[in-house]
Protein backbone atom coordinates (compact mmCIF):
# COMPACT_ATOMS: atom_id res chain seq x y z
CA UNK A 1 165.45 64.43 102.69
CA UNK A 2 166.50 65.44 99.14
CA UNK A 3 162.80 65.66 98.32
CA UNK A 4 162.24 68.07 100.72
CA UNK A 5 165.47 69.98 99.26
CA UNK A 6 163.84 70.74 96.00
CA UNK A 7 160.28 70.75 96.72
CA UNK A 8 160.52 74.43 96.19
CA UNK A 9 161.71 73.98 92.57
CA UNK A 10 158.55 71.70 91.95
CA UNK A 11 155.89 73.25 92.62
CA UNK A 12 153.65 74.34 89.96
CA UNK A 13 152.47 77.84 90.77
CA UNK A 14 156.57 78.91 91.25
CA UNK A 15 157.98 81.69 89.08
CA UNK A 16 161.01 79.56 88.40
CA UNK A 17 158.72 76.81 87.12
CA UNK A 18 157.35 79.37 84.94
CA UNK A 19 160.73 80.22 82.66
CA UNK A 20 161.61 78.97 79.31
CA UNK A 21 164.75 77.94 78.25
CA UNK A 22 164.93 80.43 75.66
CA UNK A 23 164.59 83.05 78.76
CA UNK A 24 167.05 81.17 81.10
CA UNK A 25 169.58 81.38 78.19
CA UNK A 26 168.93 84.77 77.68
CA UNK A 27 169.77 85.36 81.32
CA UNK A 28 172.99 83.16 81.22
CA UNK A 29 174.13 85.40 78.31
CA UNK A 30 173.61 88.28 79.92
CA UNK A 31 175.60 87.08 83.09
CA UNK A 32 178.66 85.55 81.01
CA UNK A 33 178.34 89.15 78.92
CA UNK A 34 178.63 91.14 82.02
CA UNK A 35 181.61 88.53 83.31
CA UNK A 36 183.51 89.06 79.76
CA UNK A 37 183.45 92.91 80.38
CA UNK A 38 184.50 92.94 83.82
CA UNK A 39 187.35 90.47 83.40
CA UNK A 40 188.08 91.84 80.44
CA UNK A 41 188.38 95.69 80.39
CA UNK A 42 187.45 96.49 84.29
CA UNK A 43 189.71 94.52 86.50
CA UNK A 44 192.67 94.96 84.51
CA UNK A 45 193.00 98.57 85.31
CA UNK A 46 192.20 97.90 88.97
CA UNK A 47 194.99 95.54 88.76
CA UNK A 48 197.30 96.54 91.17
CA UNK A 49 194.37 96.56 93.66
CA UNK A 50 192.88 93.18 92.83
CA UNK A 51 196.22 91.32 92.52
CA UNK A 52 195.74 88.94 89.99
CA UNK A 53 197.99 88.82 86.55
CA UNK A 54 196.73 90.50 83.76
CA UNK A 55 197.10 87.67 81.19
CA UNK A 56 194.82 85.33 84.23
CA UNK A 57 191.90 88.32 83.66
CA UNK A 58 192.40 87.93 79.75
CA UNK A 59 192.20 84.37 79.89
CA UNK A 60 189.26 84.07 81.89
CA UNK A 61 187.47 86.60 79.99
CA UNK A 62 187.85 84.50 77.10
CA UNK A 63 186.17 82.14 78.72
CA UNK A 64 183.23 83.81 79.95
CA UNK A 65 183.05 85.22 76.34
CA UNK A 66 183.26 81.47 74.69
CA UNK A 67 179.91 81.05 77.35
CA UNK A 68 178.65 84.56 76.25
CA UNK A 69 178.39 82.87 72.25
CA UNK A 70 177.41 79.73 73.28
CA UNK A 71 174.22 80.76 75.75
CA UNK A 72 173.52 83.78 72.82
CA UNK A 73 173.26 81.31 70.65
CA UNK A 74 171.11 78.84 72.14
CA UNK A 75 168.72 81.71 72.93
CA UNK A 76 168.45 82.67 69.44
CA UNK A 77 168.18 78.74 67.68
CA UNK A 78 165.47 77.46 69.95
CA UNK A 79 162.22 78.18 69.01
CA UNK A 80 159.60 79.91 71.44
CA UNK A 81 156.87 77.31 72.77
């Protein structure tokens, strides 16, 4: 059953197949960026409406920032194939 599960992702002639991991880091980046900058400058002025504490939003958008460096990173140190 599990090969049936993720025959999708192994099939030669798939788009997903297809990526680098210099592009799928590029794309985590840009998701942990976007994260940061919502968490971080967004939500806490909807506060009130979302309902969680400030210093939570803070923290976590530390943390999507810490993945933001670490997925810019990798994109920029490995080399293109």
């Amino acid at each position: 059953m599990s090969s049936k599960l993720f025959h999708s992702f192994e099939l030669k002639d798939s788009t997903l197949v297809n990526y680098t991991q210099k592009h799928l880091f590029r794309l985590d980046a840009i998701g942990a960026l976007v994260t940061a900058v919502l968490l971080g400058a967004v939500l806490p002025i909807l506060q009130p409406y979302v309902g969680m504490p400030i210093v939570a939003l803070y923290l976590l958008s530390a943390i999507a920032a810490a993945f933001f460096l670490y997925s810019g990173a990798c994109y920029l140190l490995i080399k293109s194939s």
